[in-house]
Protein backbone atom coordinates (compact mmCIF):
# COMPACT_ATOMS: atom_id res chain seq x y z
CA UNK A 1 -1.62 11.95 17.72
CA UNK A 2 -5.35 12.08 17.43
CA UNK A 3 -7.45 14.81 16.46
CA UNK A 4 -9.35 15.51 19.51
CA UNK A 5 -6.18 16.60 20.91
CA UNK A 6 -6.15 19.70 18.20
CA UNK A 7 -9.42 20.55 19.13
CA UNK A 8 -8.03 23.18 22.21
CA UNK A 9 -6.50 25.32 19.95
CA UNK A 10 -8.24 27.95 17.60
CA UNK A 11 -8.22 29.80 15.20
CA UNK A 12 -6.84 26.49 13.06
CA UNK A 13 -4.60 26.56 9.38
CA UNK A 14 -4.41 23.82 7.55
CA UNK A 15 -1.58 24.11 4.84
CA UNK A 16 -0.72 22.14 1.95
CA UNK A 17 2.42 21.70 0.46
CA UNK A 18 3.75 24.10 -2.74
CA UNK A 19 2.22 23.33 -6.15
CA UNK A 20 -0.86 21.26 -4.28
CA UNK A 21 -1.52 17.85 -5.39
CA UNK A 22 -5.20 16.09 -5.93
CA UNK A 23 -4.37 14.53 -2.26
CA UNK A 24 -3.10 17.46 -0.70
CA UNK A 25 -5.74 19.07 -1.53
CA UNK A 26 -8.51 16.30 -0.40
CA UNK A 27 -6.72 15.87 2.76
CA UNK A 28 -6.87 19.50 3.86
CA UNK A 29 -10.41 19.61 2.54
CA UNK A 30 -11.06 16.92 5.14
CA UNK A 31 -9.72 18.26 8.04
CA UNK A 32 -10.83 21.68 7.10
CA UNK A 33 -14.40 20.20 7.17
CA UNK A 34 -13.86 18.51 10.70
CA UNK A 35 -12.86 21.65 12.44
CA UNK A 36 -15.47 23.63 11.32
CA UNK A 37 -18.03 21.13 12.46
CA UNK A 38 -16.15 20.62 15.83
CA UNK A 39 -16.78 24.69 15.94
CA UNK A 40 -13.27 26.01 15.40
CA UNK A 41 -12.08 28.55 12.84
CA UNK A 42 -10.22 26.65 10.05
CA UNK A 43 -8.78 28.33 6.79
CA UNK A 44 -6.99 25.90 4.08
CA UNK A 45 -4.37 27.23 2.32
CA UNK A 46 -1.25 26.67 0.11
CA UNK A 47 2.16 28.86 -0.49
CA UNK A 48 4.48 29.25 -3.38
CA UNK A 49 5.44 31.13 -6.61
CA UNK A 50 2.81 28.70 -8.26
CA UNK A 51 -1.03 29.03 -8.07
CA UNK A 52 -3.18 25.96 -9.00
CA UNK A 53 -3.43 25.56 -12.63
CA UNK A 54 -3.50 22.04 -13.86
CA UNK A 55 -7.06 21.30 -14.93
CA UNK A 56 -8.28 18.13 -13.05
CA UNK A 57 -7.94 20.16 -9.94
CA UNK A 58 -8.84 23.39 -11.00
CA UNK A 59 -12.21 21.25 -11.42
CA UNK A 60 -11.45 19.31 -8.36
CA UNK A 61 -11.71 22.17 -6.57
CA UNK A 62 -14.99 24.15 -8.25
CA UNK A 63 -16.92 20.83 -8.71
CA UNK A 64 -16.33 20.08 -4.70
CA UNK A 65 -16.52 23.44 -3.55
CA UNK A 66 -13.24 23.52 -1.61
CA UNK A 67 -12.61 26.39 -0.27
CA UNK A 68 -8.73 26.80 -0.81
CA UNK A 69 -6.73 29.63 -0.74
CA UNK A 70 -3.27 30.97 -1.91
CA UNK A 71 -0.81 32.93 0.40
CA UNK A 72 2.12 35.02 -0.09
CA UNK A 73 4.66 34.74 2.83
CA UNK A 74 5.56 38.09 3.24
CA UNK A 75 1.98 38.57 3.99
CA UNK A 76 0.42 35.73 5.54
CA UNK A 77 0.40 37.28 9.03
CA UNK A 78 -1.38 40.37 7.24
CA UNK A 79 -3.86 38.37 5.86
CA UNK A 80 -4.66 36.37 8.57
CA UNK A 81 -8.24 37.47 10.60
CA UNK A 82 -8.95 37.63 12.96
CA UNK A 83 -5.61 36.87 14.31
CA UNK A 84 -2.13 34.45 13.62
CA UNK A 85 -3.35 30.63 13.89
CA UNK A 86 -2.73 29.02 17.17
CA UNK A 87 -2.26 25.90 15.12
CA UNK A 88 -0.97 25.09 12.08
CA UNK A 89 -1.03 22.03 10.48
CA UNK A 90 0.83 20.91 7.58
CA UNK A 91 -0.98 17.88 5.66
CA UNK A 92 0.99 16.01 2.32
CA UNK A 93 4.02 17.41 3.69
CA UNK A 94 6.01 18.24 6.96
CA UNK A 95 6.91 21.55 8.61
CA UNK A 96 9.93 22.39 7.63
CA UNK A 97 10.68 20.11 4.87
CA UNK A 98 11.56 21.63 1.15
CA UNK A 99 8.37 21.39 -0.36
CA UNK A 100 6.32 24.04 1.56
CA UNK A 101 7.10 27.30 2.51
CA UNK A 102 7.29 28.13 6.29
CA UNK A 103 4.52 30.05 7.41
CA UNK A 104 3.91 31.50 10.77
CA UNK A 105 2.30 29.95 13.89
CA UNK A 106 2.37 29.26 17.71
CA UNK A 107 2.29 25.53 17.11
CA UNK A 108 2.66 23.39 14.67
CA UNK A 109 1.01 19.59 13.73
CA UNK A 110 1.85 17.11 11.03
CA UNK A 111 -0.08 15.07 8.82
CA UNK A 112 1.44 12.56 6.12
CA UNK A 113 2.23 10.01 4.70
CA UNK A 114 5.92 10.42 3.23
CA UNK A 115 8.97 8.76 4.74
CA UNK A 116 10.08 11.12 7.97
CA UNK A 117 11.68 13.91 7.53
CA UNK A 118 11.15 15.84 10.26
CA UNK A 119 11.92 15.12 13.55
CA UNK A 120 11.51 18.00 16.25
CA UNK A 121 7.64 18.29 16.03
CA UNK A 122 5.94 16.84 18.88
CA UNK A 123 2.64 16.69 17.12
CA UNK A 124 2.81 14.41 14.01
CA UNK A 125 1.60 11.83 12.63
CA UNK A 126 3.58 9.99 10.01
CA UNK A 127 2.37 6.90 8.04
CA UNK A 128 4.53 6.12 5.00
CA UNK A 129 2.98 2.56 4.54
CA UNK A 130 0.24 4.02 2.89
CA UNK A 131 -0.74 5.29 -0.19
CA UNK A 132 -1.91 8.49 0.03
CA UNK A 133 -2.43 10.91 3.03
CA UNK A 134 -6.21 11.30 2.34
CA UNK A 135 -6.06 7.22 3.91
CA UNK A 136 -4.28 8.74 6.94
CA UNK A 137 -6.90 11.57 7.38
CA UNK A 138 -9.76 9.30 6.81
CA UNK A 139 -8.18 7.19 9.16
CA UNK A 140 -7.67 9.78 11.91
CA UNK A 141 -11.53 10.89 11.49
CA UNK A 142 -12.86 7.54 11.64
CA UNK A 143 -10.74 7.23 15.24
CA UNK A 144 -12.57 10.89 16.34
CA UNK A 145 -16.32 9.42 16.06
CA UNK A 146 -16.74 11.70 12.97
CA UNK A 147 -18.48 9.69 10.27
CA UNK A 148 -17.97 11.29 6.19
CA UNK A 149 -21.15 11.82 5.37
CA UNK A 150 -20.64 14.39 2.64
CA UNK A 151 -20.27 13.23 -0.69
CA UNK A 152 -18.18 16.42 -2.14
CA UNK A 153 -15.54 15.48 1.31
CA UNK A 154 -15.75 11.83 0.34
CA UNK A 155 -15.30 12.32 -3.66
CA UNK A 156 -12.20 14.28 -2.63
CA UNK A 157 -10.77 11.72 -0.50
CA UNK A 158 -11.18 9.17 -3.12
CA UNK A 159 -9.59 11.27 -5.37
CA UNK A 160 -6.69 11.97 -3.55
CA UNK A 161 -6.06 8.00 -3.17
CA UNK A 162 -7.00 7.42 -6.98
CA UNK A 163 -4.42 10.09 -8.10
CA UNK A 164 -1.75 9.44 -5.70
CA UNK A 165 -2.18 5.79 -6.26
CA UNK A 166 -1.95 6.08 -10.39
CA UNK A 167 -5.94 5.28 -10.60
CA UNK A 168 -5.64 2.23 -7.71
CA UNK A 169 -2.60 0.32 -9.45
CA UNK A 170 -0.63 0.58 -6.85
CA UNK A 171 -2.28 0.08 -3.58
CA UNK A 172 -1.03 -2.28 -1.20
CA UNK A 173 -2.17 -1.21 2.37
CA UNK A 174 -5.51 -2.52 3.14
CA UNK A 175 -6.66 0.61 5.00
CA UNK A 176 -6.10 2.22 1.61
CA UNK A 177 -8.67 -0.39 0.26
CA UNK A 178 -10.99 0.62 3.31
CA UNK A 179 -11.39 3.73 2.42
CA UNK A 180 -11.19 3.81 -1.22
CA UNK A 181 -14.44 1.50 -0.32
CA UNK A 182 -15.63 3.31 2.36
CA UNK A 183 -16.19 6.94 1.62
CA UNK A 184 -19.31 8.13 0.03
CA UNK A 185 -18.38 9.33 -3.95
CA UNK A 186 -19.63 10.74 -6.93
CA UNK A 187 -18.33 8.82 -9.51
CA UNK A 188 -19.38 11.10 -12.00
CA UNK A 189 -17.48 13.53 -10.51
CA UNK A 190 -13.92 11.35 -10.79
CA UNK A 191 -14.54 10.71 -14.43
CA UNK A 192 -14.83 14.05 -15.20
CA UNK A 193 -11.31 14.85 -13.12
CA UNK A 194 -9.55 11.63 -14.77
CA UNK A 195 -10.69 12.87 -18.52
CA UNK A 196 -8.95 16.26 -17.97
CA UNK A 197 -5.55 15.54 -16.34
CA UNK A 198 -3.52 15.54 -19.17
CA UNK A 199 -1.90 18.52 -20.24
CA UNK A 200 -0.28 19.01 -24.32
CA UNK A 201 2.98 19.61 -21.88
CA UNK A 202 2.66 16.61 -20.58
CA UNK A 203 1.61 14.59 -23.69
CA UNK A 204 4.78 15.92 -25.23
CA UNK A 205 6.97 15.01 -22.10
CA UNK A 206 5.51 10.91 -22.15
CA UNK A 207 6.31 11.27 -26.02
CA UNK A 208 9.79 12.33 -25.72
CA UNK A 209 10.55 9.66 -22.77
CA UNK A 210 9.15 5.94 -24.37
CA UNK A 211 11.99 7.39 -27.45
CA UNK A 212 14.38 7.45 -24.88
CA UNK A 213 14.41 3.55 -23.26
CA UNK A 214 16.94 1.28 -22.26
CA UNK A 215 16.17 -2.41 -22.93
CA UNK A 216 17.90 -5.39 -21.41
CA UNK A 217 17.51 -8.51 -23.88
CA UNK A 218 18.55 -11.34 -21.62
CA UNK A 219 15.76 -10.48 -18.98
CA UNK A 220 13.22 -8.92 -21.40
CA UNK A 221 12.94 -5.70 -19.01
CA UNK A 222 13.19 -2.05 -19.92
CA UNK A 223 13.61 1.54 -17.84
CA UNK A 224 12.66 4.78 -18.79
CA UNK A 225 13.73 8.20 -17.33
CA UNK A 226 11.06 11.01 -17.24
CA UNK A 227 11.13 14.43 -17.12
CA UNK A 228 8.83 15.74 -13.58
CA UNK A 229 5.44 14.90 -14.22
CA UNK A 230 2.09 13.96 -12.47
CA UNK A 231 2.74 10.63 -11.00
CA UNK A 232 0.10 9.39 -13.66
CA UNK A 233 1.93 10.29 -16.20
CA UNK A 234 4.26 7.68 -15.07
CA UNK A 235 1.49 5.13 -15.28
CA UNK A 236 0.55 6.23 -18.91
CA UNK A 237 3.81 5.63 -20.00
CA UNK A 238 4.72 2.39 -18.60
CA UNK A 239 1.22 1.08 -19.49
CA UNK A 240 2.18 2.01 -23.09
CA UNK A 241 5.65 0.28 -22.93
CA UNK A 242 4.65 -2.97 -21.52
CA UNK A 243 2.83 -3.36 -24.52
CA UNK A 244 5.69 -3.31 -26.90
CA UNK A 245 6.17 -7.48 -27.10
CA UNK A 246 10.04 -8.04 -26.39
CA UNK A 247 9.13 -5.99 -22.96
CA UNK A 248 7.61 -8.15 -20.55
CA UNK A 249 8.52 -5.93 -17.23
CA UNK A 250 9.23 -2.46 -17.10
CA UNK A 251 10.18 0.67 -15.02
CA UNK A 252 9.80 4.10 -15.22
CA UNK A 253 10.35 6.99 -12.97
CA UNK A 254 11.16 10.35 -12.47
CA UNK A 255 12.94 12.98 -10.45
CA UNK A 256 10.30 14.91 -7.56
CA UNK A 257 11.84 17.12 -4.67
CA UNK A 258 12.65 14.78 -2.50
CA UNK A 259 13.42 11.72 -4.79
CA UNK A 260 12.04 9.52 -7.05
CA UNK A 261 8.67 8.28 -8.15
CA UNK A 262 8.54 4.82 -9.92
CA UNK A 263 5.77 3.17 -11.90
CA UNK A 264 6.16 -0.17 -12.60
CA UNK A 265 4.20 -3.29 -14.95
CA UNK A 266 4.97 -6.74 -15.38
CA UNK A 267 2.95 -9.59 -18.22
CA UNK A 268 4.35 -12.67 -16.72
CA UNK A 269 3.84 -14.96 -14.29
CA UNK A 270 7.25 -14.92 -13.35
CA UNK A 271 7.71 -11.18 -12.27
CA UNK A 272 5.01 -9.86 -9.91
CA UNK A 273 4.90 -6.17 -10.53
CA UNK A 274 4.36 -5.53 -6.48
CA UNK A 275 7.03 -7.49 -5.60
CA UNK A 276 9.66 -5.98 -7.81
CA UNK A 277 8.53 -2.44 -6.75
CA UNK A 278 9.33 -3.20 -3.38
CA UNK A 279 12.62 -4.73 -4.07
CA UNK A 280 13.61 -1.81 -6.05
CA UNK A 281 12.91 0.78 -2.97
CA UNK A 282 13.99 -1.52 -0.03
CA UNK A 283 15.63 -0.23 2.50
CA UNK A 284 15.41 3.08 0.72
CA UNK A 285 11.75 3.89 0.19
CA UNK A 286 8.53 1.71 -0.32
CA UNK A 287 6.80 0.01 -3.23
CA UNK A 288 3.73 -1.54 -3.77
CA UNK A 289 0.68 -2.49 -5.78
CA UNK A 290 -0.55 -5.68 -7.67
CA UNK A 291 0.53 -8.21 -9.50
CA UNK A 292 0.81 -6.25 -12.92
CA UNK A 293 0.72 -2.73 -12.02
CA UNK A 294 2.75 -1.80 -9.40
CA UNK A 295 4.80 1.67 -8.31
CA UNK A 296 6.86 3.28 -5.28
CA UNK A 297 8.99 6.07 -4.27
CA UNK A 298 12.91 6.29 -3.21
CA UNK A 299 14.04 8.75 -0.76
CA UNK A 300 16.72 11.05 -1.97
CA UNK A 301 18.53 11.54 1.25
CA UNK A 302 18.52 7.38 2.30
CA UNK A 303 19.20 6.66 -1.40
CA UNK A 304 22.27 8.90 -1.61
CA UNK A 305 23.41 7.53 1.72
CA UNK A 306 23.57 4.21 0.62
CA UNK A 307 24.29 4.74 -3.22
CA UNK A 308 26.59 8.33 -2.95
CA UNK A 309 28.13 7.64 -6.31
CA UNK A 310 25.29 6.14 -8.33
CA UNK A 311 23.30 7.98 -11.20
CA UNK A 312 19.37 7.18 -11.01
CA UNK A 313 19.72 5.30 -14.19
CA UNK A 314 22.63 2.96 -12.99
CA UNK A 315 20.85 2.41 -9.69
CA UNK A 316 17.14 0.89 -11.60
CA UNK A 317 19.65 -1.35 -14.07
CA UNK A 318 21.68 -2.48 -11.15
CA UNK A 319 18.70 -3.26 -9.27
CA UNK A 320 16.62 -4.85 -11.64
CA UNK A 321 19.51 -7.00 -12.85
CA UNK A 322 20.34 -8.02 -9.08
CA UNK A 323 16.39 -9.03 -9.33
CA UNK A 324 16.72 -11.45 -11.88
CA UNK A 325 20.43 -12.79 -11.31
CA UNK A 326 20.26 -13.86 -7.97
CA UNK A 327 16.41 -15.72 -7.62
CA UNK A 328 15.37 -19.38 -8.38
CA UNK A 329 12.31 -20.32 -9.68
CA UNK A 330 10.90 -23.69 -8.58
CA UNK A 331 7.78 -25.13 -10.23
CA UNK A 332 6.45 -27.48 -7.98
CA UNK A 333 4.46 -29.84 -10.07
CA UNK A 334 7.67 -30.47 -12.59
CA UNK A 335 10.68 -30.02 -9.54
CA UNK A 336 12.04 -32.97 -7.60
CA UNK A 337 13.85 -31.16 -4.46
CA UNK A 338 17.29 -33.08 -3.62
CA UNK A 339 16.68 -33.82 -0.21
CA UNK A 340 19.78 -34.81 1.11
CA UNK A 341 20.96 -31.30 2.58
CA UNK A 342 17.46 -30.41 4.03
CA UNK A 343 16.19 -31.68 7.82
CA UNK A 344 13.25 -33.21 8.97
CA UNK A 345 10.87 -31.38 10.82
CA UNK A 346 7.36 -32.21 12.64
CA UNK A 347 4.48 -29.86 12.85
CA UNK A 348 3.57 -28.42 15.93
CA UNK A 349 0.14 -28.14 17.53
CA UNK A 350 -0.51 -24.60 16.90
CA UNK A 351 -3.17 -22.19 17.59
CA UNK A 352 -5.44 -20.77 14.55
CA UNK A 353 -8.93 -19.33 14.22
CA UNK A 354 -11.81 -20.82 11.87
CA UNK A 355 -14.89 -19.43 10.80
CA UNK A 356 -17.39 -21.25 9.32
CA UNK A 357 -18.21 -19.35 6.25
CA UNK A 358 -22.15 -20.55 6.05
CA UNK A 359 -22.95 -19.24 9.27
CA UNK A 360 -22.23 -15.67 9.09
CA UNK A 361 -23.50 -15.67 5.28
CA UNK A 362 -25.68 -17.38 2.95
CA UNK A 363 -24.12 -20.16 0.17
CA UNK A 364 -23.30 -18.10 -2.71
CA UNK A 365 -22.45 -14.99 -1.33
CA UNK A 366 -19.36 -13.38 -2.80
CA UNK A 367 -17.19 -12.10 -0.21
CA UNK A 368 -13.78 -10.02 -0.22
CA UNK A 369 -11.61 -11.36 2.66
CA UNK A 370 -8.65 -7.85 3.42
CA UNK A 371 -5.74 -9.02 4.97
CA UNK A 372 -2.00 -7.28 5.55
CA UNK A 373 -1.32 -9.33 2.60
CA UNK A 374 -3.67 -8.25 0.42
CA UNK A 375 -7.46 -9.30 -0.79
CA UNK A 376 -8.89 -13.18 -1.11
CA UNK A 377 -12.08 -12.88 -3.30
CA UNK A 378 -14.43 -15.97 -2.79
CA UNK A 379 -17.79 -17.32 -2.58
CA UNK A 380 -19.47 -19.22 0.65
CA UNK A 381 -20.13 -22.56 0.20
CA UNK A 382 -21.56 -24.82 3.06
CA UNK A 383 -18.20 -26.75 3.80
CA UNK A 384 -16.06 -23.47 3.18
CA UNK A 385 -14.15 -23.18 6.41
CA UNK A 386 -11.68 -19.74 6.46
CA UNK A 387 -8.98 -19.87 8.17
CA UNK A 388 -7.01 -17.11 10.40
CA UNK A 389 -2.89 -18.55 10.75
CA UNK A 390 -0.68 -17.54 13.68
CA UNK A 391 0.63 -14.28 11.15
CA UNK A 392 -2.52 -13.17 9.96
CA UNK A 393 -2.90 -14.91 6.55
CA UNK A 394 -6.12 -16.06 5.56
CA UNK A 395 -6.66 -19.28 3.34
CA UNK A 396 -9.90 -21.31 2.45
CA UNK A 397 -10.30 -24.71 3.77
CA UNK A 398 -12.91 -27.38 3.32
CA UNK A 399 -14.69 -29.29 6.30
CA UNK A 400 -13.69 -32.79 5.76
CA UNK A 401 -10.02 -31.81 5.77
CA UNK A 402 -10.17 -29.28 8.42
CA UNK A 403 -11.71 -31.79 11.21
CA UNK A 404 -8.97 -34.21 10.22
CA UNK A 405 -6.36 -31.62 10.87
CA UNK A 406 -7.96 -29.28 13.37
CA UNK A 407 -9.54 -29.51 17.04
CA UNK A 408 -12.04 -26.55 17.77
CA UNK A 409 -11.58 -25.68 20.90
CA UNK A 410 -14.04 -23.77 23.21
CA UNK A 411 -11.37 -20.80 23.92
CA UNK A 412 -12.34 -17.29 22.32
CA UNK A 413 -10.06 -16.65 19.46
CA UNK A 414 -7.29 -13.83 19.70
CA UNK A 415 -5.55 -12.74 16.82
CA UNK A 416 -1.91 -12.88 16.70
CA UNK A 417 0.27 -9.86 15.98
CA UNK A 418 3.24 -11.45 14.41
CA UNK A 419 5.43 -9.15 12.67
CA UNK A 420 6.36 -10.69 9.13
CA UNK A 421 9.01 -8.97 6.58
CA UNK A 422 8.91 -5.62 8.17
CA UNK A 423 5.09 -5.46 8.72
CA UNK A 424 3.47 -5.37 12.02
CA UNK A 425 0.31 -7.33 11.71
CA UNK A 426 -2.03 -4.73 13.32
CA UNK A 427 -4.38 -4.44 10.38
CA UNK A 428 -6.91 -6.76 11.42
CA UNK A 429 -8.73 -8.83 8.59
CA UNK A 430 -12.19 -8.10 6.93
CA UNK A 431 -14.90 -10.04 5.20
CA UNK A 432 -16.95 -8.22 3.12
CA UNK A 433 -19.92 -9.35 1.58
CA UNK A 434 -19.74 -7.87 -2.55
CA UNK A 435 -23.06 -7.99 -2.61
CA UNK A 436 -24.37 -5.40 -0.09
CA UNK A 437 -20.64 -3.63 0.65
CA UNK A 438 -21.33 -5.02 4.54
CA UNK A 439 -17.71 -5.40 6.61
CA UNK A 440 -17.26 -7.62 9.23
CA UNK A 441 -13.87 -7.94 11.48
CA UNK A 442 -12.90 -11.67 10.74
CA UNK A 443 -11.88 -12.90 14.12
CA UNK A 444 -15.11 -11.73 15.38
CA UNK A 445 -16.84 -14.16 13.42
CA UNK A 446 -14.13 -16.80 14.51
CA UNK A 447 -13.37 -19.76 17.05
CA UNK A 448 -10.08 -20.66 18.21
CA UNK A 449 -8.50 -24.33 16.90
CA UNK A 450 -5.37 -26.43 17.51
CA UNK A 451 -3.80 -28.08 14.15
CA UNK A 452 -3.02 -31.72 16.18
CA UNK A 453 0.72 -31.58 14.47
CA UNK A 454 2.38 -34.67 13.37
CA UNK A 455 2.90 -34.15 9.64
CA UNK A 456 6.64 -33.72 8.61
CA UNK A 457 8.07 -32.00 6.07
CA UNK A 458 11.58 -31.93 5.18
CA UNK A 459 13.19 -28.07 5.12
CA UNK A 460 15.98 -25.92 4.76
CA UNK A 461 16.99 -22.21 5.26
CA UNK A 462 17.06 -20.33 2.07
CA UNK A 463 20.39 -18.34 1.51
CA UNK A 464 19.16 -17.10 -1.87
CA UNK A 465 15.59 -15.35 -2.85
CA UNK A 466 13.62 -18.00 -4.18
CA UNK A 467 9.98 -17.79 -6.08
CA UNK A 468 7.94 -20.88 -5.92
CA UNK A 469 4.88 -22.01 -7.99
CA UNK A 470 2.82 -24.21 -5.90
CA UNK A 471 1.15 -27.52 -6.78
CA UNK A 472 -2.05 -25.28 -5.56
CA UNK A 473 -1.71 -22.47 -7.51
CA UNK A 474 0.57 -22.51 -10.53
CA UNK A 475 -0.10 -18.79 -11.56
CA UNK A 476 1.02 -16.94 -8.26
CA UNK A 477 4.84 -17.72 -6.87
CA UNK A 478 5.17 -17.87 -3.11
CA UNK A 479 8.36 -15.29 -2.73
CA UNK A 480 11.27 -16.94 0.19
CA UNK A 481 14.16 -14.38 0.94
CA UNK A 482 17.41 -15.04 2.62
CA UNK A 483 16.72 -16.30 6.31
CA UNK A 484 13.11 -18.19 5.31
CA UNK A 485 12.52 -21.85 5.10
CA UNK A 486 11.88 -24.17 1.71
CA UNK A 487 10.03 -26.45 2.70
CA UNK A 488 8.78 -29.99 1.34
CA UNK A 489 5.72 -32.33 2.60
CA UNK A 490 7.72 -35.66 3.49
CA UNK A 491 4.34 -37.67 1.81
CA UNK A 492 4.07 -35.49 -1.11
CA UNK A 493 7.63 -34.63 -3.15
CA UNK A 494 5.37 -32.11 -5.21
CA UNK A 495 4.40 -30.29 -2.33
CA UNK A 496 6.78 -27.24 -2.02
CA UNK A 497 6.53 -23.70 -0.32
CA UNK A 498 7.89 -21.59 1.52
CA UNK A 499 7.75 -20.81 5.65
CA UNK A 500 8.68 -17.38 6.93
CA UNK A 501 11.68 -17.49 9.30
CA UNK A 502 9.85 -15.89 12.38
CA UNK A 503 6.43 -18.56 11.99
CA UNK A 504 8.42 -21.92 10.82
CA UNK A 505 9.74 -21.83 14.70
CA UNK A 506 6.42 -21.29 15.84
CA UNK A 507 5.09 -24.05 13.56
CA UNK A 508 8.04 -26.60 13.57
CA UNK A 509 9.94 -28.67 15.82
CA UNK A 510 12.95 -30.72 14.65
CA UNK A 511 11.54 -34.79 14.60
């Protein structure tokens, strides 16, 4: 759906779900502003016994002059001038759903970023990879032409991801990055809404929970129920308990409508808090974040399906102790792999881009390179060569080992859309230069090469989840699931990692 295609209809309500979060509220504010400067008549509102009360968005909302307003059912027809909307459009939320009150209209739209729940409106658009539905609306305006000039639109928006996202911890979807870069924002403005978002309600409710803990000795972890809170409130507690020193990863979470919200923080190497979120909700949710702060959500209705008899608190034990019992950890530089059950395999000559780094920016520039997979930070240097594989990864190489490995060839270069571990490759990479915030698309900048194949490595296919530290990088594990490839260099013992199942056939040939 795009939003040009809303613009036949007006008068235009745009409703947010009951008891209005900080995004709710900045993705409404958005769209609000877009219809009015497209020329259509566009209320924002918001149903429910409960007005706005918290603090940080009682400012939100008088500091950014958002113009939202409160409706009664019963009397939303009534109130309506000069006549019913001809389209309503639900944003945080979906029409129908149990978290927002019906309200009258001839048609409906949907706008949000939650797992599905509703299925029988035509007009919707649903992202639930990212992490807040101010990304989706900034996403959607971007598409239309319409360019966020306003700084009291863009604060909101940034808002919206920063709360929704407990302050940035836990985003994982590089158009979440985008925008959080993107928009124009009064920073001022955000510290003002992060120093008043804690209520003495819910000081006492993270002060009752981190005295209520369970704590797992063997793997050093520890989980923590919550009573409902702001989703930051999860953050404040579980940055409190990973300080306690027998923790070194932790989980907390709490019951919303619809399921449950999960923070979670890991201080070692060996537990990457990102990756552990998103083992926790697989298959029944998402998770997501960085290495040490990390969160998700679980949807009630897939959770119950697959776990009907399962308390909440049995479910985050089970799963976290699943987690730990069934992974190997290989450290490459001190593991000698018995070969004698793995096959040899030769490289294939594959297809890649390469950009030389030097001539798209001066030496010494600090650049961000965005990827599906998350943000490279590193400087150009003359020989820096970056490099675009067949899934979409980006990795730095140098020159003298690049034209010993690599034929340029005079072909444009096409990036691949390779779907890897349920993500579809269609975010295309950035490079962004730290020093003046300009973003280039990466495979612009790039030419098409051939790796000439030959080398052979000898590899297996994993049957357990396995986290390797590389000889490269000793402080980040590559993660292999069930169905990938372990693979070692045949000239170098030391050199371990990991191929994804759907590339190492694209890259390998049995020798």
């Amino acid at each position: 759906m795009r939003l040009e295609e809303l613009l036949q209809y007006d008068p235009i309500t745009i409703q947010c779900h009951d008891n209005p979060d900080a995004d709710a509220i900045a993705s409404g504010f958005a769209l609000y502003t877009y219809f009015r400067s497209q020329g259509r008549r566009a209320r924002l509102v918001y149903a429910g016994r409960n007005r706005i009360r918290k603090s940080n968005l009682l400012l939100m909302v008088e500091k950014l002059h958002i113009p939202i307003e409160h409706v009664e059912d019963e009397l939303f027809v009534a109130q309506l001038t000069p006549a019913p909307a001809a389209l309503l459009i639900t944003v945080d939320c979906q029409y129908g759903a149990g978290n927002v009150t019906g309200l009258p209209a001839k048609e409906v739209a949907i706008i949000d970023h939650h797992p599905t729940e509703i299925t029988n409106v035509e007009k919707s658009e649903i992202d639930p990879h990212l992490g807040s539905c101010s990304t989706l609306v900034w996403s959607m305006l971007r598409e239309a032409g319409y360019r966020i000039e306003d700084s009291k639109v863009g604060t909101a928006l940034y808002y919206g991801l920063y709360t929704d996202t407990n302050q940035f911890s836990e985003i994982y979807d590089p158009l979440d990055m985008d925008m959080r870069d993107a928009v124009p924002c009064e920073k001022s403005l955000i510290t003002l809404f992060r120093n008043s978002n804690l209520s003495l309600q819910e000081m006492e409710i993270a002060g009752v929970a981190m005295i209520r803990y369970i704590y797992n000795d063997d793997y050093r972890y520890a989980i923590i129920r919550s009573q409902p809170c702001d989703p930051n409130i999860l953050g404040l507690i579980s940055d409190f308990l990973i300080q306690v020193a027998e923790v070194d990863s932790c989980v907390v979470y709490n019951e919303i409508g619809d399921g449950y919200k999960f923070s979670v923080r890991s201080c070692v190497r060996e537990v990457q808090a990102n990756e552990l979120a998103a083992f926790l909700a697989e298959g029944i949710g998402s998770g997501g974040g960085h290495r040490e702060k990390a969160g998700g959500f679980i949807n009630r209705a897939l959770y119950e399906n697959v776990y009907p008899t399962l308390h909440s608190e049995a479910f985050f034990s089970q799963r976290l102790n699943d987690y730990f019992d069934n992974c190997r950890i290989i450290y490459a530089e001190e593991c000698e792999i018995d070969l004698s059950d793995m096959r040899r395999y030769v490289k294939k000559p594959v297809h890649a881009g390469c950009v030389e780094a030097a001539k798209i920016l001066p030496a010494g520039t600090p650049v961000t390179v965005r990827t599906l997979e998350g943000d490279v930070d590193m400087t150009v240097e003359q020989d820096l060569i970056i490099m675009i594989g067949i899934k979409g990864e980006v990795y730095p190489n140098r020159r003298e080992k690049f034209e010993k490995n690599y034929t340029v060839t005079g072909e444009p270069y096409r990036l691949n859309r390779v779907r890897t571990h349920g993500k579809d490759g269609l975010y295309e990479p950035t490079i962004r230069n730290r020093a003046t915030g300009e973003v280039m698309k990466l495979a612009d900048c790039a030419r098409s090469c051939i790796a000439r194949g030959g080398a052979q490595i000898h590899a297996k296919e994993l049957t357990e989840r396995v986290k390797i530290f590389t000889a490269w990088d000793e402080e980040k594990y590559m993660l292999g699931r069930k169905g990938d490839f372990l693979a070692v260099r045949c000239d170098d013992r030391h050199d371990i990692y990991v191929v994804e199942r759907n590339i190492f056939y694209e890259t390998y040939a049995p020798a």
